[in-house]
PDB file of N, CA and C in Angstrom:
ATOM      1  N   UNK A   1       3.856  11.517   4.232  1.00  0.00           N
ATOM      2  CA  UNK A   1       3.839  10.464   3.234  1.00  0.00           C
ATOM      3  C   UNK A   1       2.442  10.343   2.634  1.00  0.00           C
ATOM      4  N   UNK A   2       2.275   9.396   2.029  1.00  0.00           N
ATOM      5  CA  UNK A   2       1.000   9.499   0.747  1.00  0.00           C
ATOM      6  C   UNK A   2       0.376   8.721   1.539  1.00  0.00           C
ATOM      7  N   UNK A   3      -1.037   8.462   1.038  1.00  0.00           N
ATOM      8  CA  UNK A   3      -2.209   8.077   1.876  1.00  0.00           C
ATOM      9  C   UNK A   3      -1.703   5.860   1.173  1.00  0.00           C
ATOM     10  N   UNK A   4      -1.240   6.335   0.311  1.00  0.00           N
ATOM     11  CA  UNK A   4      -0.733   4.614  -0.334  1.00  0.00           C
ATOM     12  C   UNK A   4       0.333   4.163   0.663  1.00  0.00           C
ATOM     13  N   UNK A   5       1.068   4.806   0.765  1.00  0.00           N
ATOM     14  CA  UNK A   5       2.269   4.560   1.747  1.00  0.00           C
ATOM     15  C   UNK A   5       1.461   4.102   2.753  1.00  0.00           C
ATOM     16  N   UNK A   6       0.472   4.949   3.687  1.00  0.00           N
ATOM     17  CA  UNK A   6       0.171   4.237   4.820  1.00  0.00           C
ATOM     18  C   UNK A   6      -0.490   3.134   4.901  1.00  0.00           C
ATOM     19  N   UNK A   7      -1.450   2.799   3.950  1.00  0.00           N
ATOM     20  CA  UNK A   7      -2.154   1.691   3.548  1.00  0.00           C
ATOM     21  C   UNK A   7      -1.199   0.850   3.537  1.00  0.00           C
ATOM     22  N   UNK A   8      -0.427   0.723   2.365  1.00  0.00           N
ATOM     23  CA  UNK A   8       0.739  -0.446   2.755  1.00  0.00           C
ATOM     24  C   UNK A   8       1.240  -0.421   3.556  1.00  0.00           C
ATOM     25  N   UNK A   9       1.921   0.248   4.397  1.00  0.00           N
ATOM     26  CA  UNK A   9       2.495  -0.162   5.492  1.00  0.00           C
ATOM     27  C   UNK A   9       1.526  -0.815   6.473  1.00  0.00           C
ATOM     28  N   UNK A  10       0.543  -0.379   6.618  1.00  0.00           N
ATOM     29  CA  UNK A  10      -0.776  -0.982   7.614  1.00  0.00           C
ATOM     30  C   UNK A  10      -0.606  -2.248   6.930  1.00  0.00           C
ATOM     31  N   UNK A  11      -0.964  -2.846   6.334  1.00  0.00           N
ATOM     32  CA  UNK A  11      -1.306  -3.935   5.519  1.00  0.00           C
ATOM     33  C   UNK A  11      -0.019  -4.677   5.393  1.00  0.00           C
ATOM     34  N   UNK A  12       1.055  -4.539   5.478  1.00  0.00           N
ATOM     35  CA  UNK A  12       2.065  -5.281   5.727  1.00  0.00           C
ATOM     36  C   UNK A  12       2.101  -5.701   7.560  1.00  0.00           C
ATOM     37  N   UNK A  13       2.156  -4.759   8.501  1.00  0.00           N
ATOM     38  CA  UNK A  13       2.355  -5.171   9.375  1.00  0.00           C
ATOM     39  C   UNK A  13       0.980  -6.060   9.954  1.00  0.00           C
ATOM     40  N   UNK A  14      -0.148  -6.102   9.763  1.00  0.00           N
ATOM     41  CA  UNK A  14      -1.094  -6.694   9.379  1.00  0.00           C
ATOM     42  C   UNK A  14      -0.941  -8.386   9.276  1.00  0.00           C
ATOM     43  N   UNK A  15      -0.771  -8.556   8.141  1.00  0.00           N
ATOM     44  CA  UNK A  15      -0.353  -9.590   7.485  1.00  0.00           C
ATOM     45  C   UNK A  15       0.882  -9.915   8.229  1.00  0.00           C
ATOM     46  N   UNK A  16       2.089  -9.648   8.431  1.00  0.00           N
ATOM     47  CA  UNK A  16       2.998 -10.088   9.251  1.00  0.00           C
ATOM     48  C   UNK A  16       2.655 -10.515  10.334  1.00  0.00           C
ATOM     49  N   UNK A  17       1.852  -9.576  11.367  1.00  0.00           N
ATOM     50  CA  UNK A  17       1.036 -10.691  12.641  1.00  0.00           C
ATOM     51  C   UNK A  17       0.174 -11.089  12.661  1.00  0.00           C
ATOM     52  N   UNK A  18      -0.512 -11.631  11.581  1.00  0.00           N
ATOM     53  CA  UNK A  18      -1.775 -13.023  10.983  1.00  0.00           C
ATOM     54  C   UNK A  18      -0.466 -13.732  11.128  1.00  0.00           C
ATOM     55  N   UNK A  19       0.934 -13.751  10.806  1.00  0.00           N
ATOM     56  CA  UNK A  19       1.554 -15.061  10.377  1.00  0.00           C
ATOM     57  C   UNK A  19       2.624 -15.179  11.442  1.00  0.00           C
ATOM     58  N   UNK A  20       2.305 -14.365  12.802  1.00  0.00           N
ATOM     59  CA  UNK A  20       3.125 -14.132  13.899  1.00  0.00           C
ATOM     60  C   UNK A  20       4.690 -14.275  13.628  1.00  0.00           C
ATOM     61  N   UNK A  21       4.761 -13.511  12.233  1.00  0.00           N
ATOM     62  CA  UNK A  21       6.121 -13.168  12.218  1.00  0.00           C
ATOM     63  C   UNK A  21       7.204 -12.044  12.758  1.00  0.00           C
ATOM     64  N   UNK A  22       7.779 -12.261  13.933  1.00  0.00           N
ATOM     65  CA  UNK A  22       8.139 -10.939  14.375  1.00  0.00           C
ATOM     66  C   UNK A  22       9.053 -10.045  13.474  1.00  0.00           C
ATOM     67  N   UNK A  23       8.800  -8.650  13.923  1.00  0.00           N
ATOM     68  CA  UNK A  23       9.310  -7.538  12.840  1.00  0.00           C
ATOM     69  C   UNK A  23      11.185  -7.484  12.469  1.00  0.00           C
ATOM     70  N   UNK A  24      12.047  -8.318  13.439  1.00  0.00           N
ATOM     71  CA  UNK A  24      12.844  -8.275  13.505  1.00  0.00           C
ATOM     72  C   UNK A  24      13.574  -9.595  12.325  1.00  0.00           C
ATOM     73  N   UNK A  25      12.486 -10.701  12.689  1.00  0.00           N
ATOM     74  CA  UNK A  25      12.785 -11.692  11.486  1.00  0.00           C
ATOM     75  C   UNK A  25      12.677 -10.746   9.905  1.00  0.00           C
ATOM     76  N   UNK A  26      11.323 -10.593   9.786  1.00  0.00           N
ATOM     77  CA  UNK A  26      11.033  -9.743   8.111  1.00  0.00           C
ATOM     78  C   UNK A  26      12.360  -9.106   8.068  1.00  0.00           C
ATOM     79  N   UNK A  27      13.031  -7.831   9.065  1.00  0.00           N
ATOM     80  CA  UNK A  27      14.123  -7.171   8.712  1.00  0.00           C
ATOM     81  C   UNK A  27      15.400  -7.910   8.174  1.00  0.00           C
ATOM     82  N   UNK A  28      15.297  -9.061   8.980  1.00  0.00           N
ATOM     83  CA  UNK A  28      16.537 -10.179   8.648  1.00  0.00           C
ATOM     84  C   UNK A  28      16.033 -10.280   7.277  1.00  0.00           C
ATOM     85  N   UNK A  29      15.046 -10.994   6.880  1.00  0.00           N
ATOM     86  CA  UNK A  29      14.806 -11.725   5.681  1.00  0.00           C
ATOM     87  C   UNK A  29      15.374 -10.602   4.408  1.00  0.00           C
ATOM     88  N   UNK A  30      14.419  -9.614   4.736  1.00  0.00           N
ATOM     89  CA  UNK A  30      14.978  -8.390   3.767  1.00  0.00           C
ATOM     90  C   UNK A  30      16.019  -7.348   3.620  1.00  0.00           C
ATOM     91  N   UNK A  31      17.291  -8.162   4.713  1.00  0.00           N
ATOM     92  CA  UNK A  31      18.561  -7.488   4.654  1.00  0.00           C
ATOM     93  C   UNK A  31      18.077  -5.821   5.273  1.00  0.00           C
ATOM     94  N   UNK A  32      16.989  -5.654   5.850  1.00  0.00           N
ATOM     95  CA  UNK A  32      17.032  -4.215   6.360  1.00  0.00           C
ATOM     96  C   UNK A  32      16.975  -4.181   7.923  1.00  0.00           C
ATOM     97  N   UNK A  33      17.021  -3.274   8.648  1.00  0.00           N
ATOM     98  CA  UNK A  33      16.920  -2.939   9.940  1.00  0.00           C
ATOM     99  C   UNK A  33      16.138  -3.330  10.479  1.00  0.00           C
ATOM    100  N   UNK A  34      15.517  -3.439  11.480  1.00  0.00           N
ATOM    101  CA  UNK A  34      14.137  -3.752  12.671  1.00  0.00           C
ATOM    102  C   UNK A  34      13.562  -1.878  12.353  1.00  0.00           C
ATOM    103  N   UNK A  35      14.405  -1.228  12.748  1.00  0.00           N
ATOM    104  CA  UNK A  35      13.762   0.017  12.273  1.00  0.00           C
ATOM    105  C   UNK A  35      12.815   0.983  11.131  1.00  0.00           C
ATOM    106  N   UNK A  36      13.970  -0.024  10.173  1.00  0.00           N
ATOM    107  CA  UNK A  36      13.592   0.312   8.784  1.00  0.00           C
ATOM    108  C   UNK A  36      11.720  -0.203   8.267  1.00  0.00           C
ATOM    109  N   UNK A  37      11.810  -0.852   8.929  1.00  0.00           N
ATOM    110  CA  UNK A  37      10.720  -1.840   8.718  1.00  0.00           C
ATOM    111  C   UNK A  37       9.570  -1.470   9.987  1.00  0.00           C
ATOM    112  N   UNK A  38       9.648  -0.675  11.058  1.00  0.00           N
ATOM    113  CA  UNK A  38       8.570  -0.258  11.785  1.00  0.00           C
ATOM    114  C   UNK A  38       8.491   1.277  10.730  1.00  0.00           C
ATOM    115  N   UNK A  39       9.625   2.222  10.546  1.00  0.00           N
ATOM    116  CA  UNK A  39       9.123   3.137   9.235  1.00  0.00           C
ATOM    117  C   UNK A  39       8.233   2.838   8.232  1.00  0.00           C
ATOM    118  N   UNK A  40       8.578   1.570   7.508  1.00  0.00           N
ATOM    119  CA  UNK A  40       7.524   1.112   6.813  1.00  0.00           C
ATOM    120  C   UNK A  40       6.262   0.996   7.295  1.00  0.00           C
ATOM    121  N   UNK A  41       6.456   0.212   7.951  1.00  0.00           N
ATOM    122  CA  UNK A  41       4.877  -0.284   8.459  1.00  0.00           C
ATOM    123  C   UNK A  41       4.479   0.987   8.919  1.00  0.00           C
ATOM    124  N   UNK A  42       4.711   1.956   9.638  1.00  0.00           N
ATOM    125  CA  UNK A  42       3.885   3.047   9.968  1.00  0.00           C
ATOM    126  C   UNK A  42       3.733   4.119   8.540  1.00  0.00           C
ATOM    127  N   UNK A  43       4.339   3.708   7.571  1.00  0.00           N
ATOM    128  CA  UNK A  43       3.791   4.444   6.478  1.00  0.00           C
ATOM    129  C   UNK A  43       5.009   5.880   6.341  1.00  0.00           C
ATOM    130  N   UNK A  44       5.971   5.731   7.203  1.00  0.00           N
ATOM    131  CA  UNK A  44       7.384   6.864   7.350  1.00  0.00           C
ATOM    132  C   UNK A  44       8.085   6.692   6.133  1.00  0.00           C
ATOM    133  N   UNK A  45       8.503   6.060   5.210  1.00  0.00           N
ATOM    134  CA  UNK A  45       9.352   5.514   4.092  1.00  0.00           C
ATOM    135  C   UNK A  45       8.303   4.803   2.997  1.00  0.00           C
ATOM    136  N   UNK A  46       8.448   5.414   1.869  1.00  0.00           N
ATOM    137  CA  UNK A  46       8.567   4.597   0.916  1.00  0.00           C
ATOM    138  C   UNK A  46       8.689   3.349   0.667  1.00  0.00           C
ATOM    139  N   UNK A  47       7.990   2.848  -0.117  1.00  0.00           N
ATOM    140  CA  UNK A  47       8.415   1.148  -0.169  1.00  0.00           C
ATOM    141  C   UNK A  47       8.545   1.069  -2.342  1.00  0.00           C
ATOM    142  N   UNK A  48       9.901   0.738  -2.490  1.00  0.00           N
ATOM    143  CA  UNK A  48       9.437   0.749  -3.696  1.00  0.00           C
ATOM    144  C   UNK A  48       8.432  -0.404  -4.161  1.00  0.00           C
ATOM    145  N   UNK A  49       8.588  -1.073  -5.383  1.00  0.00           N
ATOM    146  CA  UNK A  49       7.811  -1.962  -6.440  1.00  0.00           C
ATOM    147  C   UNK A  49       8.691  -3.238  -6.360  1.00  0.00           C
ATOM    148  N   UNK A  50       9.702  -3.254  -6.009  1.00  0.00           N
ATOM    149  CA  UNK A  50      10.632  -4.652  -5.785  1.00  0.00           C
ATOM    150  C   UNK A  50      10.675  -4.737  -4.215  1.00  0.00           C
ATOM    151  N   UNK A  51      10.534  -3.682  -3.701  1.00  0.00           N
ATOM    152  CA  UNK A  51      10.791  -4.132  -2.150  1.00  0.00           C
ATOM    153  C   UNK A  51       9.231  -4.654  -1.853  1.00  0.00           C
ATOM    154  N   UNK A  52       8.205  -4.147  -2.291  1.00  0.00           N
ATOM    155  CA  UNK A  52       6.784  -4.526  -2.149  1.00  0.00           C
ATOM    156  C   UNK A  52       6.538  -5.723  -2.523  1.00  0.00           C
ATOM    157  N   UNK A  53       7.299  -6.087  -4.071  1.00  0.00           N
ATOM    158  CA  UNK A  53       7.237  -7.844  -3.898  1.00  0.00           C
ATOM    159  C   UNK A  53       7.806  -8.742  -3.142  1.00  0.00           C
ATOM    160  N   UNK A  54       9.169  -8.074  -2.886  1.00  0.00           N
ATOM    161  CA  UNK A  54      10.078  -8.849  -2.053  1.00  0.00           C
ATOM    162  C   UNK A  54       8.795  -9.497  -0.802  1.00  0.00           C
ATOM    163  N   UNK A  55       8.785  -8.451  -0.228  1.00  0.00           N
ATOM    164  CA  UNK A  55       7.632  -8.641   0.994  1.00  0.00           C
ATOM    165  C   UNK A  55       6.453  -9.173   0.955  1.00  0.00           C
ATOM    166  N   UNK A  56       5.688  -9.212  -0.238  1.00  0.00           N
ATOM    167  CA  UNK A  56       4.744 -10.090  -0.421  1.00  0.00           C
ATOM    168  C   UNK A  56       5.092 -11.418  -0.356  1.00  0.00           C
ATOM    169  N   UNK A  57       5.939 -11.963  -1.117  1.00  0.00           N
ATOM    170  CA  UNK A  57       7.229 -12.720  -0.956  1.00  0.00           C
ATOM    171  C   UNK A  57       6.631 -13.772   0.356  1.00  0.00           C
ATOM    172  N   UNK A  58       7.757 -12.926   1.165  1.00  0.00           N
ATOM    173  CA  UNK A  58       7.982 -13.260   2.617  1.00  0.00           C
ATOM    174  C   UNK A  58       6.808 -13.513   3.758  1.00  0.00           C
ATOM    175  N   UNK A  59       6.163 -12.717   3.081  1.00  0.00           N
ATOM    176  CA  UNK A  59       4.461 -12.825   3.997  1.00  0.00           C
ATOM    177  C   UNK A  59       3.070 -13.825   3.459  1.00  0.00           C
ATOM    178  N   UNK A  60       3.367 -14.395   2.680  1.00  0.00           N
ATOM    179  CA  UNK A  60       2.754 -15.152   1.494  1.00  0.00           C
ATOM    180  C   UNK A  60       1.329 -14.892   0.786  1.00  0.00           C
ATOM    181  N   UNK A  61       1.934 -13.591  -0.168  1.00  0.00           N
ATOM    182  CA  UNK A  61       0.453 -12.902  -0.336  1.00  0.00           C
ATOM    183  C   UNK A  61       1.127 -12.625  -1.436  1.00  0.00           C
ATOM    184  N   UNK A  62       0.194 -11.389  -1.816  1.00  0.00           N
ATOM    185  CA  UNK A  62       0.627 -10.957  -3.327  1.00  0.00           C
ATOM    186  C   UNK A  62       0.307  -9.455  -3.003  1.00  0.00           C
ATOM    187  N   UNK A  63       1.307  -8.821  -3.621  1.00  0.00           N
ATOM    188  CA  UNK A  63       1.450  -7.035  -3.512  1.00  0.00           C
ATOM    189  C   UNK A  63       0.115  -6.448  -4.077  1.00  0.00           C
ATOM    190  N   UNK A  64      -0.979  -6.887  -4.382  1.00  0.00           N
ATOM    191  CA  UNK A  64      -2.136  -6.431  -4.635  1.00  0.00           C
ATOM    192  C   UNK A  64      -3.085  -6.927  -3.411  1.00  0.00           C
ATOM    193  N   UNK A  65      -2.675  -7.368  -2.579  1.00  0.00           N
ATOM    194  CA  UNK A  65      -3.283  -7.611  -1.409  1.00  0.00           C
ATOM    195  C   UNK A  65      -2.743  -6.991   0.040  1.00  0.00           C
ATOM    196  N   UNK A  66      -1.309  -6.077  -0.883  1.00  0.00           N
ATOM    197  CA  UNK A  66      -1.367  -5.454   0.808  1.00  0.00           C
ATOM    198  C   UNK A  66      -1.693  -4.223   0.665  1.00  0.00           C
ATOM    199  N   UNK A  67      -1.950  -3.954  -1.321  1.00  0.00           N
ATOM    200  CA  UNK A  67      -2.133  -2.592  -1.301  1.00  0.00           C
ATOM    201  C   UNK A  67      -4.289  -2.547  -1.896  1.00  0.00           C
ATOM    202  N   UNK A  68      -5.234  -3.149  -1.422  1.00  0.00           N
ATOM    203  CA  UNK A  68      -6.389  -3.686  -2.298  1.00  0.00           C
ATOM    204  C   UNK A  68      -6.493  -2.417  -2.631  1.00  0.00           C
ATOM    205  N   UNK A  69      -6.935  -1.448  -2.334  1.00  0.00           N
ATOM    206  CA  UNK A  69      -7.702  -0.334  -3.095  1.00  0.00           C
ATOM    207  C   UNK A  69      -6.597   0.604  -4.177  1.00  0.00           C
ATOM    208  N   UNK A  70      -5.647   0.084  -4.622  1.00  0.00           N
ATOM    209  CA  UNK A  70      -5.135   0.495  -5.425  1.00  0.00           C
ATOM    210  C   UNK A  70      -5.928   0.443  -6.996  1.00  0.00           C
ATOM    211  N   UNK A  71      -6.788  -0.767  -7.534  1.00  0.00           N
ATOM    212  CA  UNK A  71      -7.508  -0.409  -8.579  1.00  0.00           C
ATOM    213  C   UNK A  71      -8.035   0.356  -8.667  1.00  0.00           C
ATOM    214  N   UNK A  72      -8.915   0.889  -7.995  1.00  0.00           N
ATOM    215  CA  UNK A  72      -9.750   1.850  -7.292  1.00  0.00           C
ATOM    216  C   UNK A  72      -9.865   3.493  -7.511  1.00  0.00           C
ATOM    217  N   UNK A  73      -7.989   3.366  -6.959  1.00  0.00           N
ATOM    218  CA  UNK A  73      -7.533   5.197  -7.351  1.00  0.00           C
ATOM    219  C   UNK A  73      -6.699   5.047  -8.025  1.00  0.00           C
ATOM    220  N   UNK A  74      -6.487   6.128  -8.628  1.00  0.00           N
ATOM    221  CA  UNK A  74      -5.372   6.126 -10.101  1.00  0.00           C
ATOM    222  C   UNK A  74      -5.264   8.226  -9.899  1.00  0.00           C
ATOM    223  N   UNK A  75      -3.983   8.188  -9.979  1.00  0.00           N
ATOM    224  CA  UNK A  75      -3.846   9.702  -9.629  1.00  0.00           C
ATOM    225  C   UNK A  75      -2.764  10.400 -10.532  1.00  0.00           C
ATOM    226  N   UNK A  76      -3.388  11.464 -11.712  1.00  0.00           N
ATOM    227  CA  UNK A  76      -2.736  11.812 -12.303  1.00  0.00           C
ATOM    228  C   UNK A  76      -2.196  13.233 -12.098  1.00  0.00           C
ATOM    229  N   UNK A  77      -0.694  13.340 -11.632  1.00  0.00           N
ATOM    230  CA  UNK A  77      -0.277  14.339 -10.990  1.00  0.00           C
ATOM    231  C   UNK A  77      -1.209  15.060 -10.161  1.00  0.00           C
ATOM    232  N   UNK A  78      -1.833  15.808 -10.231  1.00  0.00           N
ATOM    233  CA  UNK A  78      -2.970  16.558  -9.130  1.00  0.00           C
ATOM    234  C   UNK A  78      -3.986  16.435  -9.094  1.00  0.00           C
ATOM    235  N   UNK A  79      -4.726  15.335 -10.335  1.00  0.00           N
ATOM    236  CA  UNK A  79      -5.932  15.210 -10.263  1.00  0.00           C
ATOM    237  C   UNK A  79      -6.276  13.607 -10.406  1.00  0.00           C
ATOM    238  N   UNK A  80      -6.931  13.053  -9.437  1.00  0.00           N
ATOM    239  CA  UNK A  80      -7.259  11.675  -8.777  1.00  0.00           C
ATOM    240  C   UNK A  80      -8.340  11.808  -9.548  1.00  0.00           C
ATOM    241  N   UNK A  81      -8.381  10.026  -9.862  1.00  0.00           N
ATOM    242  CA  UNK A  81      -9.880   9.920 -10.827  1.00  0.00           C
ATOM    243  C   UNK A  81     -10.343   8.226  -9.906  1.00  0.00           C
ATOM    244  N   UNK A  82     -11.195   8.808  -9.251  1.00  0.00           N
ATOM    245  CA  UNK A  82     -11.602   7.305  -8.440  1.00  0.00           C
ATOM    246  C   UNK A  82     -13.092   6.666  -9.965  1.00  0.00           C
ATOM    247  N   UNK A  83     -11.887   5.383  -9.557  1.00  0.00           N
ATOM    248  CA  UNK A  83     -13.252   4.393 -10.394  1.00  0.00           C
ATOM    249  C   UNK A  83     -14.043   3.676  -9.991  1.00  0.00           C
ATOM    250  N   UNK A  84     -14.473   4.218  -8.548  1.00  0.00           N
ATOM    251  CA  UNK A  84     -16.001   3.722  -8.364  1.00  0.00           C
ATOM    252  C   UNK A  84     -16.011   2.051  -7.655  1.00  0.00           C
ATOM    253  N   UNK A  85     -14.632   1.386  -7.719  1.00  0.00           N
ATOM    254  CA  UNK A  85     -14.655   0.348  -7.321  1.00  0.00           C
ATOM    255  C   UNK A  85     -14.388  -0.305  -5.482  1.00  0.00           C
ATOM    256  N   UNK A  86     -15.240  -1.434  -5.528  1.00  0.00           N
ATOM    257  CA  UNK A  86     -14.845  -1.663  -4.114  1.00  0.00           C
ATOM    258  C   UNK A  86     -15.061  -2.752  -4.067  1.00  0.00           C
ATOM    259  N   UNK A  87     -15.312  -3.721  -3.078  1.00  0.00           N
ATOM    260  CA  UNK A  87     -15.212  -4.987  -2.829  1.00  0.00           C
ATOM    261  C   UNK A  87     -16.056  -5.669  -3.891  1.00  0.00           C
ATOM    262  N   UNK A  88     -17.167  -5.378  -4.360  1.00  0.00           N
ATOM    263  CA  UNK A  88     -18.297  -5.822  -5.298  1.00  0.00           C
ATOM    264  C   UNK A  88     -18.229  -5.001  -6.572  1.00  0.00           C
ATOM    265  N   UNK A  89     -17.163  -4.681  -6.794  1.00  0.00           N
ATOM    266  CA  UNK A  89     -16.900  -4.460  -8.377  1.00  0.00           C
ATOM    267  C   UNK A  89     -16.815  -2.735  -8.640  1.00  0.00           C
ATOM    268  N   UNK A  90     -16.491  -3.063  -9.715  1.00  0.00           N
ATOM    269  CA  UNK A  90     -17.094  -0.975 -10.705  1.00  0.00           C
ATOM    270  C   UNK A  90     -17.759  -0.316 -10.221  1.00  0.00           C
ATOM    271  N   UNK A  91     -18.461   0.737  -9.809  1.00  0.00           N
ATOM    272  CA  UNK A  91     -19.188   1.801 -10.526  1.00  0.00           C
ATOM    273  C   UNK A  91     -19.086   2.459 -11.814  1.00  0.00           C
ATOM    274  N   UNK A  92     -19.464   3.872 -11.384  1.00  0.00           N
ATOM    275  CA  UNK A  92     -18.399   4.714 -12.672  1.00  0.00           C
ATOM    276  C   UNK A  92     -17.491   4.796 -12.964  1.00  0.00           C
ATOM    277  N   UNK A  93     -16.988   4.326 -13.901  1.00  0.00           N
ATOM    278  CA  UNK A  93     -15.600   4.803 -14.166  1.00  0.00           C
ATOM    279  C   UNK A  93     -15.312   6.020 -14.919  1.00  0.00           C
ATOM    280  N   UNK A  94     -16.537   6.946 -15.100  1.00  0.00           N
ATOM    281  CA  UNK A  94     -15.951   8.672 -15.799  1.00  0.00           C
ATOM    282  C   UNK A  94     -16.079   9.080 -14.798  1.00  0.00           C
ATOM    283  N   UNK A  95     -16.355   8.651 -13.114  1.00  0.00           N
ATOM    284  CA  UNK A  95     -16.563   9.674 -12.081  1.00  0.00           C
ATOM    285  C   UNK A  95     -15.422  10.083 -11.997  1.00  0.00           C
ATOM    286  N   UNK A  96     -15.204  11.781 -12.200  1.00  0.00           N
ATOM    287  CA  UNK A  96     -13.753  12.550 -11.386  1.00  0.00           C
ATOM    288  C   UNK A  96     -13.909  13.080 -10.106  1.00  0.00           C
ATOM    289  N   UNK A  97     -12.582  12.979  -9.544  1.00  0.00           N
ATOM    290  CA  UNK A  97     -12.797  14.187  -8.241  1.00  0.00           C
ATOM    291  C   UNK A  97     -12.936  15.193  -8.513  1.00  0.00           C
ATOM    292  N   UNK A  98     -14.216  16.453  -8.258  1.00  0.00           N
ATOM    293  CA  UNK A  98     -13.421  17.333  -8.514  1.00  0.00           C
ATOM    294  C   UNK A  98     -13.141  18.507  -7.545  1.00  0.00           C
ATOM    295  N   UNK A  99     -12.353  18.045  -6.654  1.00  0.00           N
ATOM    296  CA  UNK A  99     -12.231  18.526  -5.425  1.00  0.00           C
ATOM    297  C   UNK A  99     -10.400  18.852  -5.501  1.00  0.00           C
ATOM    298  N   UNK A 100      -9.851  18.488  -6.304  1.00  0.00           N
ATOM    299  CA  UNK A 100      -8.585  18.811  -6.763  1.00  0.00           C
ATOM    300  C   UNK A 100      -8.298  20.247  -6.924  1.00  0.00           C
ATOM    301  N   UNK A 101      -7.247  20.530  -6.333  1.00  0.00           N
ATOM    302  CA  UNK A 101      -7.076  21.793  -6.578  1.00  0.00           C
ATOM    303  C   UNK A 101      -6.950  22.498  -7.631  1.00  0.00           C
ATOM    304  N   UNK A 102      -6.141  21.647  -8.810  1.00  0.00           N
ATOM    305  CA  UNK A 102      -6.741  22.022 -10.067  1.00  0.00           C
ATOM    306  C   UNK A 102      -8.127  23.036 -10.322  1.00  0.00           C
ATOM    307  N   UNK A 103      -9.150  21.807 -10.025  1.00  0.00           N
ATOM    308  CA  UNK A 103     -10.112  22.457 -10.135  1.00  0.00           C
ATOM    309  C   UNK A 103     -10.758  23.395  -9.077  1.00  0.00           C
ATOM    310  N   UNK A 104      -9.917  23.780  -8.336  1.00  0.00           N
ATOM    311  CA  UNK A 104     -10.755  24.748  -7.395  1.00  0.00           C
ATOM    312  C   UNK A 104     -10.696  26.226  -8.181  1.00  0.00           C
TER     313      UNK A 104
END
């Protein structure tokens, strides 16, 4: 799975035990498995863009907080263009990777 996948999933289960919600409730809440939902959280499955709000939802956050460094990277088919950002703002934003295979 993608390096985003695991981030969110970290960051959901995270946030779920800050709010000592056990994994079996969230599954209830979101009509999915106890299983389905340790896949997630370990970053095994996909999470779409409605199931990611759903869950922000439920955990009382906002889907840009379980995924933070998503401003950050932006990845166009094979070539990732990091913008330099982190907790204290911008850097560059023309910095490319160029460690992409593209460019090898």
């Amino acid at each position: 799975m993608s390096e985003a996948t695991k981030i969110i999933g970290s960051n959901i289960r995270l946030r779920r035990e800050e709010l000592r919600l056990p994994s079996v409730e969230l599954a209830n809440l979101l009509g999915r498995s106890q299983a389905t939902i340790s896949r997630m959280e370990n970053g095994k499955i996909e999470i779409t863009v409605s199931q990611l709000v759903k869950i922000a939802g439920i955990l009382k956050t906002t889907p840009a907080r379980l995924f933070p460094h998503f401003d950050s990277m932006v990845t166009f088919d094979a070539v990732t263009v990091d913008m330099g950002c982190d907790s204290t703002g911008c850097g560059n934003e023309d910095q490319v990777n160029t460690s992409s295979p593209i460019n090898s």
